[in-house]
Structure formats: C-alpha cells, structure tokens
N, C-alpha and C. Protein backbone atom coordinates (compact mmCIF):
# COMPACT_ATOMS: atom_id res chain seq x y z
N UNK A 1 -1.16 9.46 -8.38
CA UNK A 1 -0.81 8.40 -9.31
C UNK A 1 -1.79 7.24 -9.06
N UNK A 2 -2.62 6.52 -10.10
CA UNK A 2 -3.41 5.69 -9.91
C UNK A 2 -2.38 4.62 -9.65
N UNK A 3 -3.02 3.40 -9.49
CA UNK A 3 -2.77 1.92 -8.47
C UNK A 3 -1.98 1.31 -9.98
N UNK A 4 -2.80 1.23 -11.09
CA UNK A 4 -1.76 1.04 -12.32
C UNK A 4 -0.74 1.40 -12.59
N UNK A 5 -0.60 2.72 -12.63
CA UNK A 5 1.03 3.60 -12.55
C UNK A 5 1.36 3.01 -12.36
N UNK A 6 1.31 2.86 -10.65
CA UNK A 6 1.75 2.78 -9.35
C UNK A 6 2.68 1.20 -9.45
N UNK A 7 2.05 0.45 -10.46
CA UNK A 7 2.02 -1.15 -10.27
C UNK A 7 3.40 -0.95 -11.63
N UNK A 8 2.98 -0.67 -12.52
CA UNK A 8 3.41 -0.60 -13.55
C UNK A 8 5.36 -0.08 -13.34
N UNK A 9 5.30 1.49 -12.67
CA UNK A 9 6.29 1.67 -12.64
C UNK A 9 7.15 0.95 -11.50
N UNK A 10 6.50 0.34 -10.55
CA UNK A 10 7.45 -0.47 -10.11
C UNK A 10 8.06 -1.58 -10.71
N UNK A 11 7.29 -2.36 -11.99
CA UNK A 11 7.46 -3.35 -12.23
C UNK A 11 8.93 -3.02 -13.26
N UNK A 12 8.64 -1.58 -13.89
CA UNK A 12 9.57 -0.94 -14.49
C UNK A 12 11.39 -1.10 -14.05
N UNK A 13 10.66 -0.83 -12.46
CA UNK A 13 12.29 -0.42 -11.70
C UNK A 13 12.39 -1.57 -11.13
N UNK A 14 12.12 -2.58 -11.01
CA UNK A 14 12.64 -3.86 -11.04
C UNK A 14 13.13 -4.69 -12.15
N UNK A 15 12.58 -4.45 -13.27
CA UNK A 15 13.08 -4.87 -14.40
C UNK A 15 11.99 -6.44 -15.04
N UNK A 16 10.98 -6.44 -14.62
CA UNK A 16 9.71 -7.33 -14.47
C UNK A 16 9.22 -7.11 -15.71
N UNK A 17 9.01 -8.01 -16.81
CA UNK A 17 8.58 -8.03 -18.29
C UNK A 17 6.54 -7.99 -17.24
N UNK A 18 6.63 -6.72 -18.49
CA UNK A 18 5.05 -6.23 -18.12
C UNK A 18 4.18 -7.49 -18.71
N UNK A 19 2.95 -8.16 -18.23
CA UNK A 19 1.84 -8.68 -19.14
C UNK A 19 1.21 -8.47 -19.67
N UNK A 20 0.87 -8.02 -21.14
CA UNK A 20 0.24 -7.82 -21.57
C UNK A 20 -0.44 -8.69 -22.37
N UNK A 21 -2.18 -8.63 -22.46
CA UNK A 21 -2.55 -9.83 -23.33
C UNK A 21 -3.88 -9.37 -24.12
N UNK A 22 -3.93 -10.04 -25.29
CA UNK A 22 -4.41 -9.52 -26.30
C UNK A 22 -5.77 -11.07 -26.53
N UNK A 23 -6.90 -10.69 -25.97
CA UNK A 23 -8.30 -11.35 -26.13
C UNK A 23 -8.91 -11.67 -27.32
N UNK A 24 -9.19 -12.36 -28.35
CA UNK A 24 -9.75 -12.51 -29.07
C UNK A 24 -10.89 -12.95 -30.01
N UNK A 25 -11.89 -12.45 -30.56
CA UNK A 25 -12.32 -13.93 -31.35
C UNK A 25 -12.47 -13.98 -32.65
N UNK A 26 -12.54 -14.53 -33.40
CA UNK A 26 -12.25 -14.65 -35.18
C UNK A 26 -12.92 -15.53 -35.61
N UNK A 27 -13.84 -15.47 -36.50
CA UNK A 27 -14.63 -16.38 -37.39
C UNK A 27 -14.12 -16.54 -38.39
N UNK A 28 -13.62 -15.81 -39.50
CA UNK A 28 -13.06 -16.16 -40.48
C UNK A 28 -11.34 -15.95 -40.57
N UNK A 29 -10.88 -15.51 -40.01
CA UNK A 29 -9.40 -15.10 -39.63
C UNK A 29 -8.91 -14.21 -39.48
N UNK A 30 -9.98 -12.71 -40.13
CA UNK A 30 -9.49 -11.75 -39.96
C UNK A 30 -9.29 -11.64 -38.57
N UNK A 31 -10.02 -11.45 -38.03
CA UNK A 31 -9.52 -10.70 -36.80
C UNK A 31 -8.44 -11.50 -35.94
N UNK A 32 -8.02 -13.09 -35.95
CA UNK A 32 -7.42 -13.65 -35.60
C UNK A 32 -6.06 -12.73 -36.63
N UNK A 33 -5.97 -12.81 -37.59
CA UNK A 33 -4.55 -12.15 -38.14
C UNK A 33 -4.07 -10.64 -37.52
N UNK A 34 -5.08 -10.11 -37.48
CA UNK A 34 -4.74 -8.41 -36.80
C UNK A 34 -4.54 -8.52 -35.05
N UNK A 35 -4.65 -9.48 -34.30
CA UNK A 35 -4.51 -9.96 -33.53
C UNK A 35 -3.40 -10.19 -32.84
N UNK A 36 -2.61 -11.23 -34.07
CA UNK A 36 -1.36 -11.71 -33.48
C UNK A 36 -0.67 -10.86 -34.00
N UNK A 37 -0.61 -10.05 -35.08
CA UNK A 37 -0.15 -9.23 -35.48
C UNK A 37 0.22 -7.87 -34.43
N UNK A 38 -0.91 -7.69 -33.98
CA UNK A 38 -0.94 -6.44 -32.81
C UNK A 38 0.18 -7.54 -31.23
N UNK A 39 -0.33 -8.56 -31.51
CA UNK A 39 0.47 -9.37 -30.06
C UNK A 39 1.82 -9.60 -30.13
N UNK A 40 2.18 -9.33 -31.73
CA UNK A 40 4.05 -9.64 -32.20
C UNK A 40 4.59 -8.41 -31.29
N UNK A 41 3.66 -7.24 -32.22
CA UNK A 41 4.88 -6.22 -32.09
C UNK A 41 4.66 -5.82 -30.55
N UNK A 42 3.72 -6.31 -29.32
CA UNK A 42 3.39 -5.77 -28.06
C UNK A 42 4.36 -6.65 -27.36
N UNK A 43 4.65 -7.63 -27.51
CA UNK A 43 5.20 -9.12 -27.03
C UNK A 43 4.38 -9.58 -26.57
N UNK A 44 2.97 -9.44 -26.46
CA UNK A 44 1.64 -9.86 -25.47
C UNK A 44 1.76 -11.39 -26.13
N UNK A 45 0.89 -11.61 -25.04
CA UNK A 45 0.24 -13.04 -25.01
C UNK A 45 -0.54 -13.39 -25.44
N UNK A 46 -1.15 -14.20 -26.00
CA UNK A 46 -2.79 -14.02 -27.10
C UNK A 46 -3.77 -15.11 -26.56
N UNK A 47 -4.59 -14.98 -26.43
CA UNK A 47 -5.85 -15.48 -25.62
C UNK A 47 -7.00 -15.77 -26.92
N UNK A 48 -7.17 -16.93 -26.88
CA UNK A 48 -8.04 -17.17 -28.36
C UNK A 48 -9.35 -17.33 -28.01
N UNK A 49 -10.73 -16.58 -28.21
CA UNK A 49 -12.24 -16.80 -27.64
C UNK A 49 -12.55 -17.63 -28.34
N UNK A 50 -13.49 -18.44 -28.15
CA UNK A 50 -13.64 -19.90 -29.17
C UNK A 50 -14.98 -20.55 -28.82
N UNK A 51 -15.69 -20.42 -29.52
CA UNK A 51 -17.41 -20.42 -29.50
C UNK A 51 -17.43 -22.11 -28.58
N UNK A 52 -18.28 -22.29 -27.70
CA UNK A 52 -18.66 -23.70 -27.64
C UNK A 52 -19.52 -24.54 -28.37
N UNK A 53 -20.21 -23.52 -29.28
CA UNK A 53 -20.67 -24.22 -30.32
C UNK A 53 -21.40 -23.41 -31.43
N UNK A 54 -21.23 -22.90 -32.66
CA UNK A 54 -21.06 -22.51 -33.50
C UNK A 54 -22.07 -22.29 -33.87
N UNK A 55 -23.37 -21.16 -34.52
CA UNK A 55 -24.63 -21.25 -35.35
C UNK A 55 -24.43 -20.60 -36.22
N UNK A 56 -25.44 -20.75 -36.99
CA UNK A 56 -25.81 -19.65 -38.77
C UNK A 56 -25.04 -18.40 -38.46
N UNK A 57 -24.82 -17.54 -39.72
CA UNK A 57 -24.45 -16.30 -39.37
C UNK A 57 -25.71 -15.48 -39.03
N UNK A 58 -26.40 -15.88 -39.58
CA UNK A 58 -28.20 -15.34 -39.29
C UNK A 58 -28.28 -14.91 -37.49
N UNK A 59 -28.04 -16.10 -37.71
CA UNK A 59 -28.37 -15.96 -35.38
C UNK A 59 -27.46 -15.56 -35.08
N UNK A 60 -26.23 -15.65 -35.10
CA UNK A 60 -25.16 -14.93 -34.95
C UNK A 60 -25.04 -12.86 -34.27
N UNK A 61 -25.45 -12.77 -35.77
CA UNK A 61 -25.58 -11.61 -36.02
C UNK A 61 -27.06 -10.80 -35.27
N UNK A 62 -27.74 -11.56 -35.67
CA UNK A 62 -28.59 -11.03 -34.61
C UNK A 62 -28.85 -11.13 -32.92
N UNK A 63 -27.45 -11.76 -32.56
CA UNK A 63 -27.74 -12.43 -30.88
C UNK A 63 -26.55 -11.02 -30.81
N UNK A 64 -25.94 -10.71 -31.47
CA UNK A 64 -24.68 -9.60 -31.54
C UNK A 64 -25.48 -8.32 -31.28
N UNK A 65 -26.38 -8.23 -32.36
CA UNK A 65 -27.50 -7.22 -32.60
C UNK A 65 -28.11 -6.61 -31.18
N UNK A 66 -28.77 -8.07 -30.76
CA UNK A 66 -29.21 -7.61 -29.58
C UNK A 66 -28.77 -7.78 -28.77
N UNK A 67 -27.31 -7.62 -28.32
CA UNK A 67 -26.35 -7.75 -26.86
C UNK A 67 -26.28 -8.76 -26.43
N UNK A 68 -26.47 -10.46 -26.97
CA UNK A 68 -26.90 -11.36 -25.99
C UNK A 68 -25.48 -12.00 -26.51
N UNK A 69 -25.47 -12.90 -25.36
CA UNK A 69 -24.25 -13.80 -25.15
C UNK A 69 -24.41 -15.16 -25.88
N UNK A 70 -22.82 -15.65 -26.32
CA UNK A 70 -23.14 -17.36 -26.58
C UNK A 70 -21.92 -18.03 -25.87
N UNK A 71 -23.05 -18.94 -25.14
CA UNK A 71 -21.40 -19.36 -24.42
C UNK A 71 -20.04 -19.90 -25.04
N UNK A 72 -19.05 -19.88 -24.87
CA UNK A 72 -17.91 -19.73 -25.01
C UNK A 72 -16.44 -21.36 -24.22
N UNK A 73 -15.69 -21.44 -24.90
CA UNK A 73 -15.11 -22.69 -24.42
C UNK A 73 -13.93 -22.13 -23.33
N UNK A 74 -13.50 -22.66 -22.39
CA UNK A 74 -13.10 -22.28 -21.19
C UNK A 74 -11.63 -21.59 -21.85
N UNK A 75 -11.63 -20.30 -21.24
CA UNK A 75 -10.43 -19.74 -21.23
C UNK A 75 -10.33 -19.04 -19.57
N UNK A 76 -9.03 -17.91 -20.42
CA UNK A 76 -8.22 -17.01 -18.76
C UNK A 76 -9.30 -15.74 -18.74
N UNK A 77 -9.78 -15.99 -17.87
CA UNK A 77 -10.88 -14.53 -17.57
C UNK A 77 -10.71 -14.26 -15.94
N UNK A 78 -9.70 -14.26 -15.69
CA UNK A 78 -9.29 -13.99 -14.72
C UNK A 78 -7.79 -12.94 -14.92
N UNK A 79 -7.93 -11.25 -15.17
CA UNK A 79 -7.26 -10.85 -15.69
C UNK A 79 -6.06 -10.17 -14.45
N UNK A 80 -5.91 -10.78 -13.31
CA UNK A 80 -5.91 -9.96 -11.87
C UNK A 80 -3.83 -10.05 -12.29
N UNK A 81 -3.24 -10.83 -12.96
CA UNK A 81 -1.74 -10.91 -13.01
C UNK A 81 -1.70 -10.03 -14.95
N UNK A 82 -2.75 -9.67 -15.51
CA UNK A 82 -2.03 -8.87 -16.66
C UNK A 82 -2.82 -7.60 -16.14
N UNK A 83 -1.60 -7.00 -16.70
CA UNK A 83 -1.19 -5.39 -16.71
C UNK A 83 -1.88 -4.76 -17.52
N UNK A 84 -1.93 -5.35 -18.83
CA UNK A 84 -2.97 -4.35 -20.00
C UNK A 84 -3.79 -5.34 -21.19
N UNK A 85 -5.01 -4.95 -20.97
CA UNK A 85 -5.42 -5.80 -21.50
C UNK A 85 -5.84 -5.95 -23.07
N UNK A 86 -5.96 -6.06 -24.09
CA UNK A 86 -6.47 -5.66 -25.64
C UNK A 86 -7.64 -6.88 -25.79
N UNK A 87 -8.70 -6.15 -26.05
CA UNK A 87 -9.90 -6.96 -26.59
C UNK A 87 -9.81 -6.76 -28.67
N UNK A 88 -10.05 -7.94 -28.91
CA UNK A 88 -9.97 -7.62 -30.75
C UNK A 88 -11.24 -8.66 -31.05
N UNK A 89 -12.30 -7.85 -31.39
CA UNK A 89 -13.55 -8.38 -32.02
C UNK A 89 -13.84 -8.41 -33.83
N UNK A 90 -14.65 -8.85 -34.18
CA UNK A 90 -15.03 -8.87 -35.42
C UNK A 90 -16.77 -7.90 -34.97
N UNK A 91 -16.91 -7.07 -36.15
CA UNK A 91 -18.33 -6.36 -35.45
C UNK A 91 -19.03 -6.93 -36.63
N UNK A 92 -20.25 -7.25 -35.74
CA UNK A 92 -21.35 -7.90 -36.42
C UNK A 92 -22.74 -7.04 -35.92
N UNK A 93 -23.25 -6.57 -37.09
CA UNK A 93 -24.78 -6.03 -36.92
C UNK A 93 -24.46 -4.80 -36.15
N UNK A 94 -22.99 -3.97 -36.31
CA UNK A 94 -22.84 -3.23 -35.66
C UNK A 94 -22.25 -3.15 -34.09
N UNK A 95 -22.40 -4.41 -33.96
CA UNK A 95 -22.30 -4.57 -32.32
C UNK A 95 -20.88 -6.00 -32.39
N UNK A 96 -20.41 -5.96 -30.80
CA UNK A 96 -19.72 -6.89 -31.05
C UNK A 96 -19.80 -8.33 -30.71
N UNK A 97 -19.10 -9.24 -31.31
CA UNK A 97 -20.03 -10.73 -31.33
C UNK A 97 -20.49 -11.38 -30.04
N UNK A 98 -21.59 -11.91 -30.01
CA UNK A 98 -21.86 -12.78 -28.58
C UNK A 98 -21.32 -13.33 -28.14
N UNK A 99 -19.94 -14.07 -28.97
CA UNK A 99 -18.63 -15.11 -27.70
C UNK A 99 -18.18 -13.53 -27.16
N UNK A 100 -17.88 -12.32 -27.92
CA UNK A 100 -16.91 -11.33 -27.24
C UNK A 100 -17.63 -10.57 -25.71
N UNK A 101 -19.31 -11.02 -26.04
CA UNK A 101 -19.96 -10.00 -25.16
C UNK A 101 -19.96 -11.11 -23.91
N UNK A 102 -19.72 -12.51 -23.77
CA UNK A 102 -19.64 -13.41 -23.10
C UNK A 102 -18.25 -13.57 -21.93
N UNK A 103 -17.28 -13.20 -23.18
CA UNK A 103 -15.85 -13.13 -22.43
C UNK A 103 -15.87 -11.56 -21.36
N UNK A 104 -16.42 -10.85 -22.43
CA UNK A 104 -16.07 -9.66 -21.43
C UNK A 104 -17.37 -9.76 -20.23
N UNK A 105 -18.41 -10.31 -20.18
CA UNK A 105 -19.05 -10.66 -18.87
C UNK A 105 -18.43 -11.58 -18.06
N UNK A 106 -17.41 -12.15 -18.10
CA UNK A 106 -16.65 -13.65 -17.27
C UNK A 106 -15.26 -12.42 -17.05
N UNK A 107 -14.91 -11.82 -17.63
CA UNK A 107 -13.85 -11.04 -16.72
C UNK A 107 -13.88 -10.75 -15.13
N UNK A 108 -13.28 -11.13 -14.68
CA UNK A 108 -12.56 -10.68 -13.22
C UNK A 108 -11.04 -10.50 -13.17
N UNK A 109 -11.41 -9.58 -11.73
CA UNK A 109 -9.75 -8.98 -11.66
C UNK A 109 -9.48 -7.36 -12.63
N UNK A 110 -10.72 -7.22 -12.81
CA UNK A 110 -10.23 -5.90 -13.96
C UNK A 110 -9.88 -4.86 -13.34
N UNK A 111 -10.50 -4.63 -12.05
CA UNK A 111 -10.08 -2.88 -11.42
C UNK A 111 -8.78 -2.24 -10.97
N UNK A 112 -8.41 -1.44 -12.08
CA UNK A 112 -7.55 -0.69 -11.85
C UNK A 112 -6.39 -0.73 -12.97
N UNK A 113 -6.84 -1.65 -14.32
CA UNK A 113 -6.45 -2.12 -15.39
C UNK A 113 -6.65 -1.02 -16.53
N UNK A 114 -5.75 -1.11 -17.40
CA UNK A 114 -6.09 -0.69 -18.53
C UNK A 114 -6.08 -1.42 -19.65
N UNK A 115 -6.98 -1.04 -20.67
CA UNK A 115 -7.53 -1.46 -21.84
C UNK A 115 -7.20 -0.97 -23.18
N UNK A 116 -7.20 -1.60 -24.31
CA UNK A 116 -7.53 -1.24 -25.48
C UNK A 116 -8.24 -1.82 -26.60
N UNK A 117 -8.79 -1.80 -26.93
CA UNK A 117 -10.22 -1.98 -28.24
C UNK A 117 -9.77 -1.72 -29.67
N UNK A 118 -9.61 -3.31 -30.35
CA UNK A 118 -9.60 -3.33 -32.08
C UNK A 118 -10.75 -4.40 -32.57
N UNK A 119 -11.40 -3.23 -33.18
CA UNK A 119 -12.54 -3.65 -34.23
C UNK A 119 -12.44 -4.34 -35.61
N UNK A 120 -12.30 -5.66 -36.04
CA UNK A 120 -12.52 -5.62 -37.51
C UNK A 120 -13.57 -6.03 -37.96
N UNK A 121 -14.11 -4.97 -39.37
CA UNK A 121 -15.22 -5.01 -39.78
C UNK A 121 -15.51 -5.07 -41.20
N UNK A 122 -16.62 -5.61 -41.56
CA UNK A 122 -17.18 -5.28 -43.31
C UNK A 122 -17.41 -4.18 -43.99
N UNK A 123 -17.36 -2.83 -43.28
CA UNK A 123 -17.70 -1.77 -43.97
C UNK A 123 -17.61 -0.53 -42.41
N UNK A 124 -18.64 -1.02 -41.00
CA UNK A 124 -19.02 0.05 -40.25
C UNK A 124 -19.30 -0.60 -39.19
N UNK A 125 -19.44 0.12 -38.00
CA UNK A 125 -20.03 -0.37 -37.13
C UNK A 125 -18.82 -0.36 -36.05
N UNK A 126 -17.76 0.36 -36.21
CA UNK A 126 -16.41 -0.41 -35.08
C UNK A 126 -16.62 0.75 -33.92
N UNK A 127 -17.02 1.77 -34.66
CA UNK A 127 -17.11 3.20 -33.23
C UNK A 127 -18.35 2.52 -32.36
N UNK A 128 -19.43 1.87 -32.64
CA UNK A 128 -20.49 1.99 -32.07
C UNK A 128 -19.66 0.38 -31.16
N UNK A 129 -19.04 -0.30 -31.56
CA UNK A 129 -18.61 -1.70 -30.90
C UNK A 129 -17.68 -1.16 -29.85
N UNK A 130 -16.54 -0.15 -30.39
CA UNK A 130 -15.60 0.10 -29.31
C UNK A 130 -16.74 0.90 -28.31
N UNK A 131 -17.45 1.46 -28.49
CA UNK A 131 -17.55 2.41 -27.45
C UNK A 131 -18.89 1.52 -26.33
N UNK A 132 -19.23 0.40 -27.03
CA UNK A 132 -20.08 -0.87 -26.31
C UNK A 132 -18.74 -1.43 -25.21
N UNK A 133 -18.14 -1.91 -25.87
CA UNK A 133 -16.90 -2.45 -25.36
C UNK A 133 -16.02 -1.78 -23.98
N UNK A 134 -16.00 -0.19 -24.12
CA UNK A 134 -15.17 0.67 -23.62
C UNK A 134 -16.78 1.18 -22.67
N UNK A 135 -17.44 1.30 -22.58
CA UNK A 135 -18.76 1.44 -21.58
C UNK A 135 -18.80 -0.25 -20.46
N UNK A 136 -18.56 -1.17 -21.24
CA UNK A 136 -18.51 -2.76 -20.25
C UNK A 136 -17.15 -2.17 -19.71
N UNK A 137 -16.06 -2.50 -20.31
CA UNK A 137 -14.60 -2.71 -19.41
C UNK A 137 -14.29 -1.41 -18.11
N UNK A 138 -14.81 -0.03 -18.66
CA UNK A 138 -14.96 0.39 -17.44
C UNK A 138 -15.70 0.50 -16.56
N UNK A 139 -17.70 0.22 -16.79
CA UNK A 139 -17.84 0.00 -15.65
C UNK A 139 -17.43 -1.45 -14.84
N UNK A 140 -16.57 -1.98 -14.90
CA UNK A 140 -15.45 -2.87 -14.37
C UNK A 140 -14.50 -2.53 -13.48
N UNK A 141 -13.69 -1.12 -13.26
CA UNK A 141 -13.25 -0.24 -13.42
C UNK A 141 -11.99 0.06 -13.66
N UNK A 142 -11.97 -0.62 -15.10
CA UNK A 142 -10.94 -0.54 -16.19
C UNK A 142 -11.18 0.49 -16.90
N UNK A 143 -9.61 1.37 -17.47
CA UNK A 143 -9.35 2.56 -17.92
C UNK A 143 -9.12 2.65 -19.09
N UNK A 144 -9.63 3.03 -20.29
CA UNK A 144 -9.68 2.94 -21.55
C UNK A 144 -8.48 4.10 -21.92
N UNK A 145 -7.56 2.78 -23.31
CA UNK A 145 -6.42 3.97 -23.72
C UNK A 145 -6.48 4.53 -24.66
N UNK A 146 -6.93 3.65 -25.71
CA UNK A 146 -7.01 3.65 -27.12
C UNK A 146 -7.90 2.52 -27.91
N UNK A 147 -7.93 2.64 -29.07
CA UNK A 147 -8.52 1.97 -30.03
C UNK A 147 -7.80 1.80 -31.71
N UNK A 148 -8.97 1.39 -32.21
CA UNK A 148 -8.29 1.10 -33.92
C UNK A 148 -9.44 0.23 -34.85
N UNK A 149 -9.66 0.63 -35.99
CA UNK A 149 -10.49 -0.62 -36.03
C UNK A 149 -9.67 -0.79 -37.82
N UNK A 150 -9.95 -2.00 -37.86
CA UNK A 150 -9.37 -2.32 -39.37
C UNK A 150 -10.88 -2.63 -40.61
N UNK A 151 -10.58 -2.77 -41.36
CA UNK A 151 -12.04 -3.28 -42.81
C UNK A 151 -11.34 -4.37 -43.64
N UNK A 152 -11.85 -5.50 -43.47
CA UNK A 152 -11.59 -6.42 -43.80
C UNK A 152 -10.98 -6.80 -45.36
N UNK A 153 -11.35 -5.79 -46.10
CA UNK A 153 -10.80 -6.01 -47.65
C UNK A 153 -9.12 -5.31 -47.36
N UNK A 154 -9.22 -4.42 -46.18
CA UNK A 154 -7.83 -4.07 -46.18
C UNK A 154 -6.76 -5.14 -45.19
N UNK A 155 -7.25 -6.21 -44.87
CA UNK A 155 -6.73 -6.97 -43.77
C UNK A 155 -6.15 -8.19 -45.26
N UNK A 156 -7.38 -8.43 -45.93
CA UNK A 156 -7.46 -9.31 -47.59
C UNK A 156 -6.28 -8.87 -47.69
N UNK A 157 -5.77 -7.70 -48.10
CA UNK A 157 -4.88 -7.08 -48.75
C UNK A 157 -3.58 -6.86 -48.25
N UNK A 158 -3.90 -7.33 -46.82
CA UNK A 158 -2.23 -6.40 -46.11
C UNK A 158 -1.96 -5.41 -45.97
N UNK A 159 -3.07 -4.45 -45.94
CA UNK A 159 -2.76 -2.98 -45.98
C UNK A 159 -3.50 -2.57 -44.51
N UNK A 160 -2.88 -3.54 -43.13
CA UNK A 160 -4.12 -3.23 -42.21
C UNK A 160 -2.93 -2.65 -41.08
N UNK A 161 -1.24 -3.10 -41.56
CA UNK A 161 -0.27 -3.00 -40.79
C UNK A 161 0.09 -1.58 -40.20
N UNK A 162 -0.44 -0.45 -40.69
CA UNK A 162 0.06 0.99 -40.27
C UNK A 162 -0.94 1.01 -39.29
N UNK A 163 -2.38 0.48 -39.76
CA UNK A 163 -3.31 0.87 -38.22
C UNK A 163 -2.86 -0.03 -36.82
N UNK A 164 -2.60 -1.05 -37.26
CA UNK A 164 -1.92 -1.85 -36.01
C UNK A 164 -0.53 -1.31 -35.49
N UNK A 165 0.52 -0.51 -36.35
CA UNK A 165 1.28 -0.44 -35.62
C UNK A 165 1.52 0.99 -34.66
N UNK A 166 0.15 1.67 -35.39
CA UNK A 166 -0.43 3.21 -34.68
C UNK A 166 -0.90 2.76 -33.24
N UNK A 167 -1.88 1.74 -33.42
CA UNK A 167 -2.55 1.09 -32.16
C UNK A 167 -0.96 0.29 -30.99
N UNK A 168 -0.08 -0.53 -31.58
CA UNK A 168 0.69 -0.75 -30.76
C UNK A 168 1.47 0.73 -30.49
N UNK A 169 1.70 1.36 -31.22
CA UNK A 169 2.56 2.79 -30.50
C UNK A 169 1.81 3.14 -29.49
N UNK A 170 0.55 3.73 -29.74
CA UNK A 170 -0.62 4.25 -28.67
C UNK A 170 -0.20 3.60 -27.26
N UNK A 171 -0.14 2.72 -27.37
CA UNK A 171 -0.21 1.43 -26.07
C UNK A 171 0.77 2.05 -25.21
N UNK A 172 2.40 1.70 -25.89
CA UNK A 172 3.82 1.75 -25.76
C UNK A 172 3.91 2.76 -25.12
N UNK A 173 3.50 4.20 -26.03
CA UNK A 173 3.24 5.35 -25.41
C UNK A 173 2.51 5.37 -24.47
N UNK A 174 1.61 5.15 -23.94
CA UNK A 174 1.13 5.02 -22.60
C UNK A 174 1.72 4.49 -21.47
N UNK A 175 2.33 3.17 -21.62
CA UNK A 175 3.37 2.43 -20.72
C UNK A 175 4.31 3.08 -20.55
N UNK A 176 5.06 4.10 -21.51
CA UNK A 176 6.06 5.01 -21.04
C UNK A 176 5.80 6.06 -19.99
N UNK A 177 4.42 6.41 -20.63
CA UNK A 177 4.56 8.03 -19.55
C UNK A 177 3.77 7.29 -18.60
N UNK A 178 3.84 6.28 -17.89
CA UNK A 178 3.80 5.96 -16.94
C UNK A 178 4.95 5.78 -15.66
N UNK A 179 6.19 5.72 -16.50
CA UNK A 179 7.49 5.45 -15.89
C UNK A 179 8.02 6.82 -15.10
C-alpha cells in the first residue's frame, strides 16, 4: 500500500474530512467556472492562480508555447497538508499557460500525492497540456488519476456539467478504493 493509501485510509477511520484542492487559473472565466464547479461537487477548496501582471494575448500565448513561466501573485504552493490535488488550466498554443507552468514549478510537498488535470480549451490542445502537466506533477513524485478537458463554446453553453461530474466521480472513485 503506498504512503497515500496509507494516509488516506487512516484519515478515513478516524473520520478526518479529506483535503482536497482544486488550483487554478482563468483569463476569461471559463476555466474559473469549471473550476468551482468541479470544487462544489468535490467539497475541495479552490486556490485562484492570478498573474502578477498581465500581457497581450500575443506574448501570452507564445511564453505558453514555449514552456516559459510568468510570475504569479503569492499563493499556497505548499501542498504537504492536501491529500489530492486538481490543477485546471486554460490551454494556450497547445500548451498550458505560463502563470500555470509557474505554479506548478513553486509546488512543494508533492511526494506521495495524487493528482488530477482539467483542460479548458478553444478547439485542441488539452491531451498535449494534460500530459505536459502529468510529466511535471510526477516527476515531483505525484501520482496521476485522471483527467477531463472541456471546449469553451460548451462551457458558453452549460453543456460542460457531465464532463465535470465524470471527472469528480473518477476522483471519488479513487478515494474509495482506497478505503
């Protein structure tokens, strides 16, 4: 039984509300809405990424493009008291944004954690972000559970709620057969 189980099902048989927390960052809201949305039905905690200072979408997208970081305004990156963690990006240029590639370089405390990865996007690009994402958090040596990614005309629409509540089952289900 890994050290997570291990942590997990005790917290079980004590009766200890698990932590779970859900990372974020959002430029236009989508991904902030699929977010708290995914953090209702988890009871998680929501952690908001929040640029320290804002450029073109031009540079943006291309600092995303090419893996580079933008610094970021002080949050919890110290993940050593939550139990499971959810990263939720917006993918840009395919890749995921420079505050997200920033937060997940300032993580500590990750080993022995598990993870999950939601993408929202304009069209493509969320397999190539989760699996950027899910290559950082474990060599960390955080354990990847699941994923999801949403498309933004379906987030417009409200039609983004069955993939989020597939992605919170995924989770749930995991926390169980841990017990």
């Amino acid at each position: 039984m890994n050290l997570f189980k291990y942590e997990l099902l005790f917290k079980i048989q004590i009766g200890d509300k698990m932590e779970i927390m859900v990372a974020y960052y959002s430029w236009k809201g989508h991904t902030q809405k699929v977010a708290e949305e995914l953090a209702n039905e988890l009871e998680a905690h929501l952690e908001k990424i929040e640029a320290l200072k804002e450029s073109g979408m031009a540079s943006k997208a291309m600092k995303a493009y090419l893996g580079l970081k933008s610094d970021i305004k002080p949050i919890k990156t110290d993940i050593s008291n939550v139990d499971f963690l959810i990263v939720a990006t917006p993918v840009w240029s395919g890749h995921a944004t420079p505050y997200m590639n920033k937060y997940l370089s300032q993580l500590t405390g990750c080993s022995g954690k598990c993870f999950s990865v939601l993408t929202e996007m304009g069209q493509s690009g969320g397999d190539k972000t989760i699996a950027q994402i899910r290559k950082t958090l474990e060599n960390k040596g955080m354990t990847f559970v699941s994923s999801a990614m949403t498309i933004e005309e379906e987030v417009d629409s409200g039609n983004y709620k069955d993939t989020i509540s597939k992605l919170a089952d995924s989770i749930k289900e995991y926390i169980k057969s841990c017990e």
